[in-house]
Protein backbone atom coordinates (compact mmCIF):
# COMPACT_ATOMS: atom_id res chain seq x y z
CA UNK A 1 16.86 13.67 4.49
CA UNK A 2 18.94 12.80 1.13
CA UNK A 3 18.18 9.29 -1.02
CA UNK A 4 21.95 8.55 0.39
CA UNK A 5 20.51 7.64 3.84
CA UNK A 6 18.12 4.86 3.42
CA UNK A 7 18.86 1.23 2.23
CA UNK A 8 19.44 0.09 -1.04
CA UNK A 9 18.28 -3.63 -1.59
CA UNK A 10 20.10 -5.43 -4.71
CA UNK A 11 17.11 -7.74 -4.46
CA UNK A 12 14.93 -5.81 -5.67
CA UNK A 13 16.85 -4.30 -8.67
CA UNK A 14 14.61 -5.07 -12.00
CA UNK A 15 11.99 -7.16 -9.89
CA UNK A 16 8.18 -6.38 -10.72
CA UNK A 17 6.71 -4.64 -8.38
CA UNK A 18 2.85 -3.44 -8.39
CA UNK A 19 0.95 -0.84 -6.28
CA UNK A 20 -2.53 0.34 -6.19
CA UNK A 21 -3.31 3.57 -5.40
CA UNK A 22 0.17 4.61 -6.45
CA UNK A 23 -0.92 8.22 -8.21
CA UNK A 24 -0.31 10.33 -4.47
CA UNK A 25 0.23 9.99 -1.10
CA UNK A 26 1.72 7.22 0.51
CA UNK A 27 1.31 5.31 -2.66
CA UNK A 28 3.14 7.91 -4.80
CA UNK A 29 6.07 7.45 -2.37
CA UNK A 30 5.87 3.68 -2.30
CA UNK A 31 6.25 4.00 -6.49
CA UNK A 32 9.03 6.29 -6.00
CA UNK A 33 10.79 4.14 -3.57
CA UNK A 34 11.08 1.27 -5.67
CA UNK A 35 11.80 2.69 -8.79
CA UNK A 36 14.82 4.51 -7.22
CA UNK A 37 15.80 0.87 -5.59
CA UNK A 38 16.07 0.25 -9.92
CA UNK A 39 12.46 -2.15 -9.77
CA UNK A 40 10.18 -2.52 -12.61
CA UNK A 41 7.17 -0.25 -10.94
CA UNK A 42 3.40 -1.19 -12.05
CA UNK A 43 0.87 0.87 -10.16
CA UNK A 44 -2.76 1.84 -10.49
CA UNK A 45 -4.79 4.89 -9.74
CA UNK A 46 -8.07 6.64 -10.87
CA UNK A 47 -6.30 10.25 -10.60
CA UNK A 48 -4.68 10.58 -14.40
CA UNK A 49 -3.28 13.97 -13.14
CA UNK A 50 -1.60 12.87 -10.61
CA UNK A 51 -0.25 9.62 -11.90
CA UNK A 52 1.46 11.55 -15.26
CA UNK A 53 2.96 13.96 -12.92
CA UNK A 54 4.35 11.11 -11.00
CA UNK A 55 6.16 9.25 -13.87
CA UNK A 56 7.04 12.74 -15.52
CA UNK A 57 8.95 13.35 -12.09
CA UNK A 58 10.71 9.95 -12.33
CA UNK A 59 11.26 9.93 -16.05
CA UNK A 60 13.41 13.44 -15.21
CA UNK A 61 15.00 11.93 -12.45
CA UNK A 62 16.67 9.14 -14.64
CA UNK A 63 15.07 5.76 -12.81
CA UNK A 64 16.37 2.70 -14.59
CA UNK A 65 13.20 1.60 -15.17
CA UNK A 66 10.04 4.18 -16.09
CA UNK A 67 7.11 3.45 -13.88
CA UNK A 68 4.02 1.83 -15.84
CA UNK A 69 0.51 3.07 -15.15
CA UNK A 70 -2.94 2.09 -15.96
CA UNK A 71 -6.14 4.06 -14.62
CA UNK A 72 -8.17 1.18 -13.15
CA UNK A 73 -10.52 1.55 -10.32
CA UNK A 74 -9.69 -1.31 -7.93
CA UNK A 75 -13.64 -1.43 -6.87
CA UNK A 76 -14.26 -3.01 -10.39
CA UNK A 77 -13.15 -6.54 -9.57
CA UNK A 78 -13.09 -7.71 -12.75
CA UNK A 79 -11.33 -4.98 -14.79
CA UNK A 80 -8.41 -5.18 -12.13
CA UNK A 81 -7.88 -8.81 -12.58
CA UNK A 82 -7.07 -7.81 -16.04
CA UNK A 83 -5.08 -5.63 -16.04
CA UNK A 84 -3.22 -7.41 -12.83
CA UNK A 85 -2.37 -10.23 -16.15
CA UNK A 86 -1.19 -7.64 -18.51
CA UNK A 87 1.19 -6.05 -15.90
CA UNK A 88 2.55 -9.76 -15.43
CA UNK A 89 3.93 -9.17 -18.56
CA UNK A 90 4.94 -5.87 -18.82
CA UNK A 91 6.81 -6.33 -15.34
CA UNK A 92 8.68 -9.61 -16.69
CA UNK A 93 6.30 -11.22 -13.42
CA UNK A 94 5.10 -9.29 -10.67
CA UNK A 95 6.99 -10.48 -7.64
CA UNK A 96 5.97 -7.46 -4.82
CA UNK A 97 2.38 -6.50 -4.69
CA UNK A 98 1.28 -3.92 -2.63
CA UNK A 99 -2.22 -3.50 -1.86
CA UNK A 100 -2.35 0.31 -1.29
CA UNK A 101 -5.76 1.53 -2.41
CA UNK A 102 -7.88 2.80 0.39
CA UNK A 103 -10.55 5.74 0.98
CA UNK A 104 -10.85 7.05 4.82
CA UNK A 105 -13.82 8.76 4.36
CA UNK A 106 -15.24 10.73 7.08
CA UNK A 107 -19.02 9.51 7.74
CA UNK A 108 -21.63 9.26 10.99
CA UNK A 109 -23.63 6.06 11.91
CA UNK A 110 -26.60 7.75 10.83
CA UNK A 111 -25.80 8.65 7.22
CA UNK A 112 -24.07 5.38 6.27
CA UNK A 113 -25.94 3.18 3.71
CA UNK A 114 -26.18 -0.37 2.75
CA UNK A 115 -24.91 1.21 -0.76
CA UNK A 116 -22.47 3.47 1.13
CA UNK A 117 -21.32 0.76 3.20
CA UNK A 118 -20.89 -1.93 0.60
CA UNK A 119 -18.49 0.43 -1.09
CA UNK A 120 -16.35 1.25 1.48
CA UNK A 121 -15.81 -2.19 1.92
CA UNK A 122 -15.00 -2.84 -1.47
CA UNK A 123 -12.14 0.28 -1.42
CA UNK A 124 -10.83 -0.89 1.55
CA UNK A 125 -10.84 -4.54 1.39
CA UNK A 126 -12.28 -6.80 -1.29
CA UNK A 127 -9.58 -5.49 -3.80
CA UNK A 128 -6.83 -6.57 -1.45
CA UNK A 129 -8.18 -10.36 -1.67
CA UNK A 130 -8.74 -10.63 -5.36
CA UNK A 131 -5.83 -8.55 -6.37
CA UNK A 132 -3.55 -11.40 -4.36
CA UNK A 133 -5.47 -14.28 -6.12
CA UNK A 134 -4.16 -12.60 -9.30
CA UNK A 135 -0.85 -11.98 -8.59
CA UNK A 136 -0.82 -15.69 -6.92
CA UNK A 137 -0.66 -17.93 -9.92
CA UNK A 138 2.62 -16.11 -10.89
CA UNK A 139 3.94 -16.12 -7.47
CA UNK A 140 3.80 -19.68 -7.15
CA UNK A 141 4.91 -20.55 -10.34
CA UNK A 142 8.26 -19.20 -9.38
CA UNK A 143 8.49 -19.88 -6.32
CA UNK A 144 8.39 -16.69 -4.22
CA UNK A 145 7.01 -13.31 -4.04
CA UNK A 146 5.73 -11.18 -1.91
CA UNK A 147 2.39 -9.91 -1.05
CA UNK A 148 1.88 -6.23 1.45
CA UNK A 149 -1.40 -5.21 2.34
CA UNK A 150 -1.98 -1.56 4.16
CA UNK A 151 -3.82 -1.73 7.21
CA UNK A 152 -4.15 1.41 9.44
CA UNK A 153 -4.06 2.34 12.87
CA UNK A 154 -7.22 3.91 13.20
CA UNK A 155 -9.69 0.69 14.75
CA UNK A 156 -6.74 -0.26 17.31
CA UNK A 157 -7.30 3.65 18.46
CA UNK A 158 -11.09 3.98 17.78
CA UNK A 159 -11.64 6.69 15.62
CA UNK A 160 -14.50 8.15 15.01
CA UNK A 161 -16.68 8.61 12.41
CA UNK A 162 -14.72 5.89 10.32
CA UNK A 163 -17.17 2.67 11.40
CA UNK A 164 -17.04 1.32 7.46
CA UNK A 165 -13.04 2.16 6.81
CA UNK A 166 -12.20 0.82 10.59
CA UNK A 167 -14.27 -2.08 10.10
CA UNK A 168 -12.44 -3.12 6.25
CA UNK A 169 -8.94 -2.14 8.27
CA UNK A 170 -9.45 -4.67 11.00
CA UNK A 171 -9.99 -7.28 8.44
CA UNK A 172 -6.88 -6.86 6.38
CA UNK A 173 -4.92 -8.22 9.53
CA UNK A 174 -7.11 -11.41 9.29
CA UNK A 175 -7.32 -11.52 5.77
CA UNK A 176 -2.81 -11.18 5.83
CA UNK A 177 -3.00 -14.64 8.64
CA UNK A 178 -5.27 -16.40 6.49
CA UNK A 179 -3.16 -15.83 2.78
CA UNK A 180 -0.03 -16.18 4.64
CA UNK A 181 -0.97 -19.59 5.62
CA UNK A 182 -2.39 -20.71 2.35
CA UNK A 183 0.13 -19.22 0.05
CA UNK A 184 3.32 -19.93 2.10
CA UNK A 185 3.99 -23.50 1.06
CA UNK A 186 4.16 -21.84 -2.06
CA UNK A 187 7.22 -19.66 -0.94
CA UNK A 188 4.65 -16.18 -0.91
CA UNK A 189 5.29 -14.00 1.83
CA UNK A 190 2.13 -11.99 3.35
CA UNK A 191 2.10 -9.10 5.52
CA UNK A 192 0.80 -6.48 6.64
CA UNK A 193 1.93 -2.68 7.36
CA UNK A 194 -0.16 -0.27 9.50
CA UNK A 195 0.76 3.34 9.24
CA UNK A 196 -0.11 6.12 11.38
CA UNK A 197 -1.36 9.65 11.01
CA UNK A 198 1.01 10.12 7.83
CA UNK A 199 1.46 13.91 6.63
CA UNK A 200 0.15 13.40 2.94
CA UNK A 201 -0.68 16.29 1.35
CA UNK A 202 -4.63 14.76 1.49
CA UNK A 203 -4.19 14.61 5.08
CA UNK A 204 -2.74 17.84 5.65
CA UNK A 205 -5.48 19.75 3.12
CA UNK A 206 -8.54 17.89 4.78
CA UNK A 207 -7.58 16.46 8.26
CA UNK A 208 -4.53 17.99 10.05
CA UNK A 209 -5.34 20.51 12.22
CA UNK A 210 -3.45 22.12 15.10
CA UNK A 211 -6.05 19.98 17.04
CA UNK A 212 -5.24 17.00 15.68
CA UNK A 213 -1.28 17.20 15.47
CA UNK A 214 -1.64 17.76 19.09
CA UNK A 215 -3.40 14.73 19.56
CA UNK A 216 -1.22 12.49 17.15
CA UNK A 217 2.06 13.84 19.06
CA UNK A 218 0.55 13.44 22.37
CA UNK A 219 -0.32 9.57 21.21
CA UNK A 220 3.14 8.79 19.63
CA UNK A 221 6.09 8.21 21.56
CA UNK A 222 8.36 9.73 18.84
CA UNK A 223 7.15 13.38 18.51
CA UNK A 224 7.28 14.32 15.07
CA UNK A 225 4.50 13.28 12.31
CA UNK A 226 4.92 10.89 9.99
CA UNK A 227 6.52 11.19 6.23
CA UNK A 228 5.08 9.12 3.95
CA UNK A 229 8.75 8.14 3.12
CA UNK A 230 8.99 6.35 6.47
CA UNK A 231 6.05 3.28 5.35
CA UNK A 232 7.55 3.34 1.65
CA UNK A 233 10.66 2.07 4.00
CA UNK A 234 9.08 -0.53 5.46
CA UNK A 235 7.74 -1.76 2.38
CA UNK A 236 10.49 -1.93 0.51
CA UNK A 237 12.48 -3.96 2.92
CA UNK A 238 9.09 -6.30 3.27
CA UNK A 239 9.40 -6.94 -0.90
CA UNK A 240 13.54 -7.30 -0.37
CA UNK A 241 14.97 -10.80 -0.09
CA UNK A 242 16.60 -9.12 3.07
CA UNK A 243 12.45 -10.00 4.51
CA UNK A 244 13.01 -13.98 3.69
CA UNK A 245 11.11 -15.23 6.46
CA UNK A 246 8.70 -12.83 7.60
CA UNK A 247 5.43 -13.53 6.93
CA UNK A 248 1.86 -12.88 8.05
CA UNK A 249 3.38 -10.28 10.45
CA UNK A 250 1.69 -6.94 11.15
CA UNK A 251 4.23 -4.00 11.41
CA UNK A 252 3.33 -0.39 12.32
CA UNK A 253 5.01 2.78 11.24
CA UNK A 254 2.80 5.29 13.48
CA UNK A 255 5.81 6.47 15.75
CA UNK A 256 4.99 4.36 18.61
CA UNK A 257 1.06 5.30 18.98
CA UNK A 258 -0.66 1.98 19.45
């Protein structure tokens, strides 16, 4: 499908935006998406490689607006906040965060650690709290902004072998109630968007299998998988001022599985 068939929002032209995670996958779709919409794009990544190939892609495209990336890994609390307070700046505010960064991980009961365990958690979740604590301060300040965290699918269908991930995924629905509620007298919109089985090229190299597809297209009403293009959709109309008054909502883009 061409650019020329999905939304443009005029809202969102030379708002900040920031994404974690951004360097592939969904993320790297989610970056593109907004920098074509003409945003300022801040995102976040530990893959260098993958991030400069991004922005070289964009750069050649001719967005208004060169994406701006810092390798920070989201798991060190403290380093993210930082750089969360330089991209304020560089992004002329941050009104759109989107709380990307995840790790599905494969793992059995019997292998899991406390260590193990307490990072999983961290990848999954903690980052998504104190990344929106950051961004907050701003948000209120002006009045509006809006904050998207990534669930996932997988602990509505019970996975296995994903008891850590399912268990941090569950709690970024309660986590999206309880800073919608708190933040929204301050005009920040929360939400929350739970993908699928998306066809990333991660997925494709380590999980799809004709197995599997069968499984996911037996599951989803619509029976085709999932672009990554279809959630960086979503999201964008979530960040637009076309989203007003949605908040602490939980939308899925998994083609009608759960």
């Amino acid at each position: 499908m061409t650019e020329e068939k999905y939304a443009y929002y005029p809202s969102l032209k030379n708002r900040g935006i920031l994404i974690s995670g951004g360097g592939s996958g969904i993320g790297a779709e989610i970056v593109k998406c907004f920098a074509r919409q003409g945003s300022r794009v801040g995102f976040v990544d530990i893959d260098e490689i993958s991030s400069d190939k991004l922005i070289n892609q964009l750069g050649y495209e001719g967005v208004s607006h060169t994406p701006i990336y810092r390798k920070i890994d989201v798991t060190n609390i403290l380093s993210y906040q930082d750089a969360i307070n330089y991209f304020e700046d560089d992004l002329e505010g941050i009104y759109t965060l989107v709380n990307n960064a995840a790790n599905d991980h494969r793992h059995s009961v019997e292998e899991v650690t406390p260590e193990y365990w307490r990072n999983q958690i961290s990848v999954n979740l903690d980052h998504q709290f104190f990344a929106a604590q950051a961004v907050s301060k701003g948000m209120s300040s002006r009045g509006k902004g809006s904050i998207i965290n990534m669930g996932s699918c997988s602990w509505r269908l019970g996975l296995d072998k994903l008891s850590a991930y399912v268990t941090a995924k569950a709690a970024v629905e309660g986590l999206t109630n309880g800073l919608a509620r708190e933040l929204g007298s301050n005009g920040i919109r929360v939400n929350c968007v739970i993908p699928g089985f998306v066809k990333t090229d991660r997925q494709v190299k380590l999980w799809l299998t004709s197995e599997l597809e069968k499984i996911v297209l037996e599951g989803q009403c619509l029976k085709e998988l999932i672009e990554p293009r279809y959630v960086s959709n979503l999201i964008a109309f979530l960040a637009s001022d076309d989203a007003r008054m949605c908040s602490s909502g939980a939308y899925t883009v998994d083609g009608g599985w759960i």
